[in-house]
N, C-alpha and C. Protein backbone atom coordinates (compact mmCIF):
# COMPACT_ATOMS: atom_id res chain seq x y z
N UNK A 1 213.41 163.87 103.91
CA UNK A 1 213.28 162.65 103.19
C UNK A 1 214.30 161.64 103.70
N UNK A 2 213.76 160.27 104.09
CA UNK A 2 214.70 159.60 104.45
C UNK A 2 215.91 158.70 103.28
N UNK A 3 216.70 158.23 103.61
CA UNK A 3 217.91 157.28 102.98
C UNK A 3 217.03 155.84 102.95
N UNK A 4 217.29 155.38 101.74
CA UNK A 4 217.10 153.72 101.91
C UNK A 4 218.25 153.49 102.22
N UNK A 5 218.14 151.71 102.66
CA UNK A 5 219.19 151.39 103.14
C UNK A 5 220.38 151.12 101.46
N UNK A 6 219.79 150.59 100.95
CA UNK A 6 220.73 150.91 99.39
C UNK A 6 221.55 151.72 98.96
N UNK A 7 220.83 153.19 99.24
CA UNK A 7 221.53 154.43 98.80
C UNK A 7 222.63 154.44 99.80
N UNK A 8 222.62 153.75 101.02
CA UNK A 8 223.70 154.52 101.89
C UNK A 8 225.26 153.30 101.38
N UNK A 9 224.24 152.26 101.11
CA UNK A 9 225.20 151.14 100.93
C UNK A 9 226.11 151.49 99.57
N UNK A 10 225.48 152.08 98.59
CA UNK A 10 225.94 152.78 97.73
C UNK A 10 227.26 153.82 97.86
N UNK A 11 226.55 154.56 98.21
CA UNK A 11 227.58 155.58 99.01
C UNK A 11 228.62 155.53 99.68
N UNK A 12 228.54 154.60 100.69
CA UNK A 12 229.61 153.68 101.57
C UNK A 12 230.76 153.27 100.49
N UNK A 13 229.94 152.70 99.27
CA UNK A 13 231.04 151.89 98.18
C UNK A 13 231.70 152.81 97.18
N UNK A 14 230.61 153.86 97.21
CA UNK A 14 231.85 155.11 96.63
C UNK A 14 233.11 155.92 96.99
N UNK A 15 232.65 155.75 98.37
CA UNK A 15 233.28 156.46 99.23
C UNK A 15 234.59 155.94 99.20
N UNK A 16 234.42 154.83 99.40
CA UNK A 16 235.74 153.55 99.91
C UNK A 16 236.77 153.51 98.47
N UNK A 17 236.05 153.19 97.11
CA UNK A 17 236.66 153.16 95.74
C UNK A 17 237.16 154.56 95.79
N UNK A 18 236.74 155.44 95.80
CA UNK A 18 237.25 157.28 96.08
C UNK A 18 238.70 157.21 97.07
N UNK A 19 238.56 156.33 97.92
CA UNK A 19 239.79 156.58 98.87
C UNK A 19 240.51 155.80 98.44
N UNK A 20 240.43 154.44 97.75
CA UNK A 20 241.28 153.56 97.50
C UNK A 20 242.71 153.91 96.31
N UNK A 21 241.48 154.89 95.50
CA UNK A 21 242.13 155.20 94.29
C UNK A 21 242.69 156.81 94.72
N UNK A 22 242.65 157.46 95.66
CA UNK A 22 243.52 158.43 96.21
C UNK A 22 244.44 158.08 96.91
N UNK A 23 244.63 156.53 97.68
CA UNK A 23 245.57 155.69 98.13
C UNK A 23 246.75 155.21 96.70
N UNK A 24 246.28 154.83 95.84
CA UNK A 24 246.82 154.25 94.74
C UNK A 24 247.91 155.73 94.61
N UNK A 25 246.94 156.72 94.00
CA UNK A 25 247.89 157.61 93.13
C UNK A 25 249.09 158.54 94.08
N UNK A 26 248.79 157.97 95.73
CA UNK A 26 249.26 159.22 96.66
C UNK A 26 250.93 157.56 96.48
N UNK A 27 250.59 156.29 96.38
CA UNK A 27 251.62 155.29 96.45
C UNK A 27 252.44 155.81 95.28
N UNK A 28 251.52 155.90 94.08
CA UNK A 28 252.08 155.98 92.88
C UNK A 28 253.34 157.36 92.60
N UNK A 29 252.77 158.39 93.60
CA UNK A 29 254.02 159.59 93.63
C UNK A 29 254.71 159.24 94.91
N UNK A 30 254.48 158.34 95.53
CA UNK A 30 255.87 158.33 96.62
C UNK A 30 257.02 157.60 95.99
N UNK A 31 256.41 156.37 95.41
CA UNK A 31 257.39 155.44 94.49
C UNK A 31 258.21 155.83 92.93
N UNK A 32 257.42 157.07 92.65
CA UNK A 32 258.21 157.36 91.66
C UNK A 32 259.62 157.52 91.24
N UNK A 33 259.72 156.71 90.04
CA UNK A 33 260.97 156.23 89.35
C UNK A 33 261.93 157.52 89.19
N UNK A 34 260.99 158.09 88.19
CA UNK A 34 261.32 159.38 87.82
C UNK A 34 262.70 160.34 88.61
N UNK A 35 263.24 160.95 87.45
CA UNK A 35 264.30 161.67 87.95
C UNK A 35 265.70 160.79 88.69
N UNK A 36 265.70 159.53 88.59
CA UNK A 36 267.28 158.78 88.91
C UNK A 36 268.55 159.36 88.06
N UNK A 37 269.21 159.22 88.66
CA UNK A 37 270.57 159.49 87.62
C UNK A 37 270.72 158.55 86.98
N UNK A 38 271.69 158.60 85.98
CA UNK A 38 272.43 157.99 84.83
C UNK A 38 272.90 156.40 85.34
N UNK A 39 273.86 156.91 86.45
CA UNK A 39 274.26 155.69 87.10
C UNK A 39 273.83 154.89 87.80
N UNK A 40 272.24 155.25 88.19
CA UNK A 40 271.08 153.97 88.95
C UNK A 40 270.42 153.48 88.07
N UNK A 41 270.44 154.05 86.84
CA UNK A 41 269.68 152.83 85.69
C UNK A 41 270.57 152.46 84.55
N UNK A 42 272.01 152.40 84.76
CA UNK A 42 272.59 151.83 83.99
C UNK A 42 272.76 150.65 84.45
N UNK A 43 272.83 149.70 83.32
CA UNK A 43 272.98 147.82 83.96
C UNK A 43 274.09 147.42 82.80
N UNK A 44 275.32 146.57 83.62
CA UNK A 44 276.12 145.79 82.74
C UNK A 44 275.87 144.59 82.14
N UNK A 45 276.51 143.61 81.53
CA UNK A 45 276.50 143.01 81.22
C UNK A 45 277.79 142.29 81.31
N UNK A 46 278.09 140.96 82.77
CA UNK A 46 279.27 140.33 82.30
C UNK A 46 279.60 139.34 81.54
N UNK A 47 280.79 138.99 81.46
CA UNK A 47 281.32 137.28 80.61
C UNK A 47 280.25 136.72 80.26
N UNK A 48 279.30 136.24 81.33
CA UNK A 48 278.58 134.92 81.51
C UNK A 48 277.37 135.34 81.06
N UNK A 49 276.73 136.31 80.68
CA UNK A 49 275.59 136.97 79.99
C UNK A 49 274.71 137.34 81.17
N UNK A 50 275.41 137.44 82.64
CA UNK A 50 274.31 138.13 83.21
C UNK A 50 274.36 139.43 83.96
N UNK A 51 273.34 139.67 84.24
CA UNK A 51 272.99 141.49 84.50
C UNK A 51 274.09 141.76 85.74
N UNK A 52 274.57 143.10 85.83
CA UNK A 52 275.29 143.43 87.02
C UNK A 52 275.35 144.87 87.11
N UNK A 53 275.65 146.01 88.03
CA UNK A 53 275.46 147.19 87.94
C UNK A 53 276.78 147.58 88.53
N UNK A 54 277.98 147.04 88.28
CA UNK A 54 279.88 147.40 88.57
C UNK A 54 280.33 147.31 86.39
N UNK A 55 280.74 148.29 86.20
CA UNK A 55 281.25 148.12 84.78
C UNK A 55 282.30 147.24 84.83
N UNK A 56 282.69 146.41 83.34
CA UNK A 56 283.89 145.27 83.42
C UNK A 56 284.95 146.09 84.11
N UNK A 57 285.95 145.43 83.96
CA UNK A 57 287.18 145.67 84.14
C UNK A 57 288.19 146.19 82.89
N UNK A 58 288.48 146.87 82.48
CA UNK A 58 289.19 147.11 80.79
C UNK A 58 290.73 146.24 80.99
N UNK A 59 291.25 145.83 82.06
CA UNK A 59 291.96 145.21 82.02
C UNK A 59 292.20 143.51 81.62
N UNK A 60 290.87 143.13 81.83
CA UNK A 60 290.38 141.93 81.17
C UNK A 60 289.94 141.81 79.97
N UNK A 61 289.98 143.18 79.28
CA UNK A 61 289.24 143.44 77.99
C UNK A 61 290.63 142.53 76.76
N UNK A 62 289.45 141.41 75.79
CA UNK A 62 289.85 140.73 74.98
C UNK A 62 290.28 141.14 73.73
N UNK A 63 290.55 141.31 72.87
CA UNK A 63 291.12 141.62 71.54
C UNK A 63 290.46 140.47 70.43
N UNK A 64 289.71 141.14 69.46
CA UNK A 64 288.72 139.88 68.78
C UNK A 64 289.20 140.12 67.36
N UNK A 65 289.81 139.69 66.28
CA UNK A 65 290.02 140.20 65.14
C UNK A 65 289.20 140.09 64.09
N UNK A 66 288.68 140.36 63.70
CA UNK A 66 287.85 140.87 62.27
C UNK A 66 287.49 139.79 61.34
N UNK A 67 288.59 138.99 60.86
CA UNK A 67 288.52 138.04 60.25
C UNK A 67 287.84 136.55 61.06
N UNK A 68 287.85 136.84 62.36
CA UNK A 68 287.06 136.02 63.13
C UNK A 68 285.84 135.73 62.87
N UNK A 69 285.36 136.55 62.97
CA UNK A 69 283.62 137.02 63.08
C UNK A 69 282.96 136.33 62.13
N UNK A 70 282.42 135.43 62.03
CA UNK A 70 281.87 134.66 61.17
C UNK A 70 280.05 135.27 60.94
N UNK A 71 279.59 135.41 59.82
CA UNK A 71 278.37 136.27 59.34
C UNK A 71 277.77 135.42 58.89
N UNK A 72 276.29 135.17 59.43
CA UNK A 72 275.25 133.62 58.95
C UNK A 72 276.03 132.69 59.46
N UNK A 73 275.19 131.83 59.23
CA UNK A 73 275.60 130.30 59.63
C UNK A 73 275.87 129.57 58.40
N UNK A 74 276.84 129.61 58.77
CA UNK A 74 277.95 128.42 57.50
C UNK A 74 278.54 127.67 58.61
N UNK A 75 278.54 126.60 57.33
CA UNK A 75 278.89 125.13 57.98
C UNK A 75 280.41 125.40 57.73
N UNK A 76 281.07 124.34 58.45
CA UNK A 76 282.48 124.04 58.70
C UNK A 76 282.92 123.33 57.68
N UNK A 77 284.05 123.51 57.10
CA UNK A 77 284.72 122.46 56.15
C UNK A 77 285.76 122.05 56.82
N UNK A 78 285.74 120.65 57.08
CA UNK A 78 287.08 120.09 57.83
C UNK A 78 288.25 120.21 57.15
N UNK A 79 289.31 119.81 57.57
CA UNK A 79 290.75 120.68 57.21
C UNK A 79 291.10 119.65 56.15
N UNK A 80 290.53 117.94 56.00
CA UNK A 80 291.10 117.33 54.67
C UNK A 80 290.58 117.93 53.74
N UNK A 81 291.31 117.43 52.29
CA UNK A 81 290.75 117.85 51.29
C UNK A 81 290.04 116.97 50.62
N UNK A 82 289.88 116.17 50.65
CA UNK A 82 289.25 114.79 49.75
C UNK A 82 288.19 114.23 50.78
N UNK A 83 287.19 114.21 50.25
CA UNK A 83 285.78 113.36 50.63
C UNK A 83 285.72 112.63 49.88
N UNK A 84 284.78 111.64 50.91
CA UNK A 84 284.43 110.47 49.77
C UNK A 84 282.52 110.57 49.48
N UNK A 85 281.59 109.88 48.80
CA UNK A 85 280.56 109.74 48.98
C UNK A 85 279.80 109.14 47.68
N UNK A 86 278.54 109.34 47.64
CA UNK A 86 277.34 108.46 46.45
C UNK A 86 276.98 109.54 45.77
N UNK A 87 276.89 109.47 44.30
CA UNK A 87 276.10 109.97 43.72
C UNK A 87 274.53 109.63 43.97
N UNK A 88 274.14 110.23 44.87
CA UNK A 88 272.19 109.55 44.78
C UNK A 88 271.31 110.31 43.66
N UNK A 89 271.79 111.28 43.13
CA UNK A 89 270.82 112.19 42.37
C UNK A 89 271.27 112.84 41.36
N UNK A 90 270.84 112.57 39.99
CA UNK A 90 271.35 113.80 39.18
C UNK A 90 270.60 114.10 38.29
N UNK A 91 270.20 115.09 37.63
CA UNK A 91 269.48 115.77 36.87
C UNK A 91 270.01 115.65 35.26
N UNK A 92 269.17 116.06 34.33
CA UNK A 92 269.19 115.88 33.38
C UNK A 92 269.69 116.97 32.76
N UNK A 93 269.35 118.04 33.58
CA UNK A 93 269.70 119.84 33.41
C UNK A 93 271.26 119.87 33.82
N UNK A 94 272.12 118.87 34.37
CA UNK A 94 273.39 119.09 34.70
C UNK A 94 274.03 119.22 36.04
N UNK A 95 272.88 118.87 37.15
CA UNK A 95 273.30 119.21 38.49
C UNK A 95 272.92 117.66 38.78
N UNK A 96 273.44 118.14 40.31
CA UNK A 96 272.80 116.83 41.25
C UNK A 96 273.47 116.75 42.64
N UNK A 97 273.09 115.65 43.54
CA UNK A 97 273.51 116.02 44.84
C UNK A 97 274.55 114.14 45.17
N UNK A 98 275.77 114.85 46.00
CA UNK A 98 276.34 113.63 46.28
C UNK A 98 276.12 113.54 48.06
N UNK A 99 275.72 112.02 48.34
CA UNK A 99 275.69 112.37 49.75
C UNK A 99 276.62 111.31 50.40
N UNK A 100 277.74 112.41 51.22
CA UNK A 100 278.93 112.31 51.73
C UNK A 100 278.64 111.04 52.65
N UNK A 101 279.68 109.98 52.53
CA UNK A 101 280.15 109.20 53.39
C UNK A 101 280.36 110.06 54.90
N UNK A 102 279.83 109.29 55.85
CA UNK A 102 279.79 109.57 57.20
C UNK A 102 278.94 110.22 58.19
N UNK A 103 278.60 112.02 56.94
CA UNK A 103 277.45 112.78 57.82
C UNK A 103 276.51 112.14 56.68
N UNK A 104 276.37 111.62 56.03
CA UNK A 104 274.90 111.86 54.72
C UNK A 104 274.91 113.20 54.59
N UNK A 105 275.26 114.14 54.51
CA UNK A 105 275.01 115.43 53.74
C UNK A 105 274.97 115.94 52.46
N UNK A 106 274.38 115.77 52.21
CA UNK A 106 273.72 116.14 50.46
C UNK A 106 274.56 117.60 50.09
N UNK A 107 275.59 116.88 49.42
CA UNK A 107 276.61 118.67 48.95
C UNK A 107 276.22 118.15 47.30
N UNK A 108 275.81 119.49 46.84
CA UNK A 108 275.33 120.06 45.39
C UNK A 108 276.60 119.67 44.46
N UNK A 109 276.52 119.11 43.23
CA UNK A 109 277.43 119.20 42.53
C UNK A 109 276.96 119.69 40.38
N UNK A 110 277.95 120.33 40.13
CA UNK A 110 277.57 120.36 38.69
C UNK A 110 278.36 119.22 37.86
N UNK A 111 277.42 119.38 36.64
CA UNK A 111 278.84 118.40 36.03
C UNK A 111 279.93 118.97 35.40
N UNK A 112 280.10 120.11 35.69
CA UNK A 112 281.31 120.88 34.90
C UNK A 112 281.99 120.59 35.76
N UNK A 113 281.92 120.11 37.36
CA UNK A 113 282.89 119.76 38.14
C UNK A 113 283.55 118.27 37.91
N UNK A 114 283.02 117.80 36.83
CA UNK A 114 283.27 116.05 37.06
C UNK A 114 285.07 116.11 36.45
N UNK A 115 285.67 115.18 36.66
CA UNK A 115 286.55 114.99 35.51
C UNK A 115 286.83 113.52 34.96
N UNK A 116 285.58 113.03 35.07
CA UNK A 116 285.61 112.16 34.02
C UNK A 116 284.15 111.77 34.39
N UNK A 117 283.27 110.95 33.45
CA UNK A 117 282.12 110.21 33.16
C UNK A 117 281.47 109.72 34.46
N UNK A 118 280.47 110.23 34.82
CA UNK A 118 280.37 109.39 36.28
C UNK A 118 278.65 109.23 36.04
N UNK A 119 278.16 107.79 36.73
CA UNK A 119 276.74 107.80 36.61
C UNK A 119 275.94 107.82 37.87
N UNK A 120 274.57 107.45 37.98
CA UNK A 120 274.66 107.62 39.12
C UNK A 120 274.62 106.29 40.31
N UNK A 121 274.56 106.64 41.46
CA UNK A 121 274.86 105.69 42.84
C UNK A 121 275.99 105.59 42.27
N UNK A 122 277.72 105.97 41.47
CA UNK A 122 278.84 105.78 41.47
C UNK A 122 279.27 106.57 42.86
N UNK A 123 280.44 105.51 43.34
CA UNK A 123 281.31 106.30 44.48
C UNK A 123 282.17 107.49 44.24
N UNK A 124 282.02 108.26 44.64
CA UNK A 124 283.05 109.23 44.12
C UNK A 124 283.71 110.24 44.94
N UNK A 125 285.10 110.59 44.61
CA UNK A 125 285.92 111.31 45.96
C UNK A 125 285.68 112.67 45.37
N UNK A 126 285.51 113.80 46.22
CA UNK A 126 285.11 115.26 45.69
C UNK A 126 286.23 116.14 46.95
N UNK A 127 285.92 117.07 46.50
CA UNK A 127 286.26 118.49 47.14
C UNK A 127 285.47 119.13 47.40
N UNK A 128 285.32 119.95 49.13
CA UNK A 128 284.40 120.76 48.85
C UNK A 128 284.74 122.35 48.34
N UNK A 129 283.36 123.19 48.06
CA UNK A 129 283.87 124.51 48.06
C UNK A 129 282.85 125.56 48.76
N UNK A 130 283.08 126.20 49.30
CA UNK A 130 282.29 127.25 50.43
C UNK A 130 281.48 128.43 49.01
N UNK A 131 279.83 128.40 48.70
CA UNK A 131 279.60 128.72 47.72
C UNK A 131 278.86 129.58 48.63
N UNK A 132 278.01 131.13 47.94
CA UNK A 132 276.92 131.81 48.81
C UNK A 132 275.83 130.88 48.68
N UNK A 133 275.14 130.27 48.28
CA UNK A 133 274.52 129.34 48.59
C UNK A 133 274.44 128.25 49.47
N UNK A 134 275.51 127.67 50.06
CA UNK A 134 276.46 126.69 50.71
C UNK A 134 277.61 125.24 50.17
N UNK A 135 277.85 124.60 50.57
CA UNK A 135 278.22 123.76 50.05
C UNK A 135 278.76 123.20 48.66
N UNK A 136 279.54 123.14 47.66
CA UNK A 136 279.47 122.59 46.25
C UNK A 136 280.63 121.70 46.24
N UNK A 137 280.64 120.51 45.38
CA UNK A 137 281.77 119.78 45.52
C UNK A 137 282.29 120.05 44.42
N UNK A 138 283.21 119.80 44.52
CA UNK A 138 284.57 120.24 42.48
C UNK A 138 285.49 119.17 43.02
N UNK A 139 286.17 118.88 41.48
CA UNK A 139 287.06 118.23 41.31
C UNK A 139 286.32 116.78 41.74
N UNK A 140 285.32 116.12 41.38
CA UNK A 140 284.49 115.35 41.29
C UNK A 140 285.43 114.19 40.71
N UNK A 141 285.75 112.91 41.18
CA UNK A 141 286.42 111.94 40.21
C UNK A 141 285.71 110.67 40.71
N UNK A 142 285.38 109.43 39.58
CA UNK A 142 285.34 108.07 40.58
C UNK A 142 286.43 107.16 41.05
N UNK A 143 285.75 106.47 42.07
CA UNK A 143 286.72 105.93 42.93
C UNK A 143 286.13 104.62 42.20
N UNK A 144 287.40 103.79 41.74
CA UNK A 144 287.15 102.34 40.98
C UNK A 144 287.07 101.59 42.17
C-alpha cells in the first residue's frame, strides 16, 4: 500500500516535534540548577540596596538603638511648643479641627482642651500632642 504525500508530511512533523522536545529535556538536564552549594545561591545585600554575592564587612557594621526605630508613620512635631492657627470647625458634640498657620493641617481638638471660651474662625495658639490616632492640640488659648 502506498504513502500519500500527507501522511509522510505528517510524519516528517512528528518526527521533528519528537526530536525537538528530546533536544529541550536533554538542555534541560545539562543546565540543571540543582545540587549548588549554599554559597552559589546565597546573595547579599549592600548599603545602597543592591544585590552582591561578597558578605558586608562587620567592621563597618552600625549600631542602631531601639528607641530609634520609629513604627507607622507618624508625623513629626517640630521642637517649638506653641502653634498658632483657625478654628475652621467645631461640633456641637465637643470636638473640632484647628487648621495650623503655615502647613493648613487640620490637628483635632476637644474642648476640654480650651482654657478659655473660644468660637469659631477665632485665632488661637495650641500645643500639639502625639495621640494613637495622630495629632491633638491641648492647651488651646485665644490670641486677642
Amino acid at each position: 500500500m502506498a504513502e500519500t504525500f500527507n501522511k509522510k508530511e505528517k510524519e516528517k512533523k512528528r518526527a521533528k516535534k519528537k526530536q525537538d522536545r528530546d533536544q529541550r529535556r536533554e538542555d534541560r538536564k545539562s543546565n540543571n540548577d540543582k545540587g549548588k552549594s549554599l554559597d552559589e545561591m546565597t546573595v547579599y545585600i549592600d548599603e545602597f540596596g543592591n544585590f552582591t554575592d561578597t558578605p558586608p564587612d562587620p567592621k563597618n557594621r552600625k549600631s542602631i538603638g531601639l528607641d530609634s526605630i520609629q513604627l507607622g508613620a507618624g508625623s513629626r512635631v517640630e521642637e517649638s511648643s506653641d502653634f498658632t492657627g483657625v478654628l475652621n470647625f467645631f461640633s456641637d458634640k465637643g470636638f473640632g479641627f484647628i487648621a495650623e498657620d503655615g502647613s493648613r493641617e487640620k490637628i483635632f481638638v476637644h474642648s476640654n482642651q480650651f482654657t478659655e471660651p473660644i468660637k469659631l474662625n477665632d485665632k488661637v495658639m495650641f500645643e500639639k500632642e502625639k495621640t494613637p490616632k495622630g495629632l491633638s492640640a491641648v492647651n488651646v488659648r485665644k490670641i486677642k
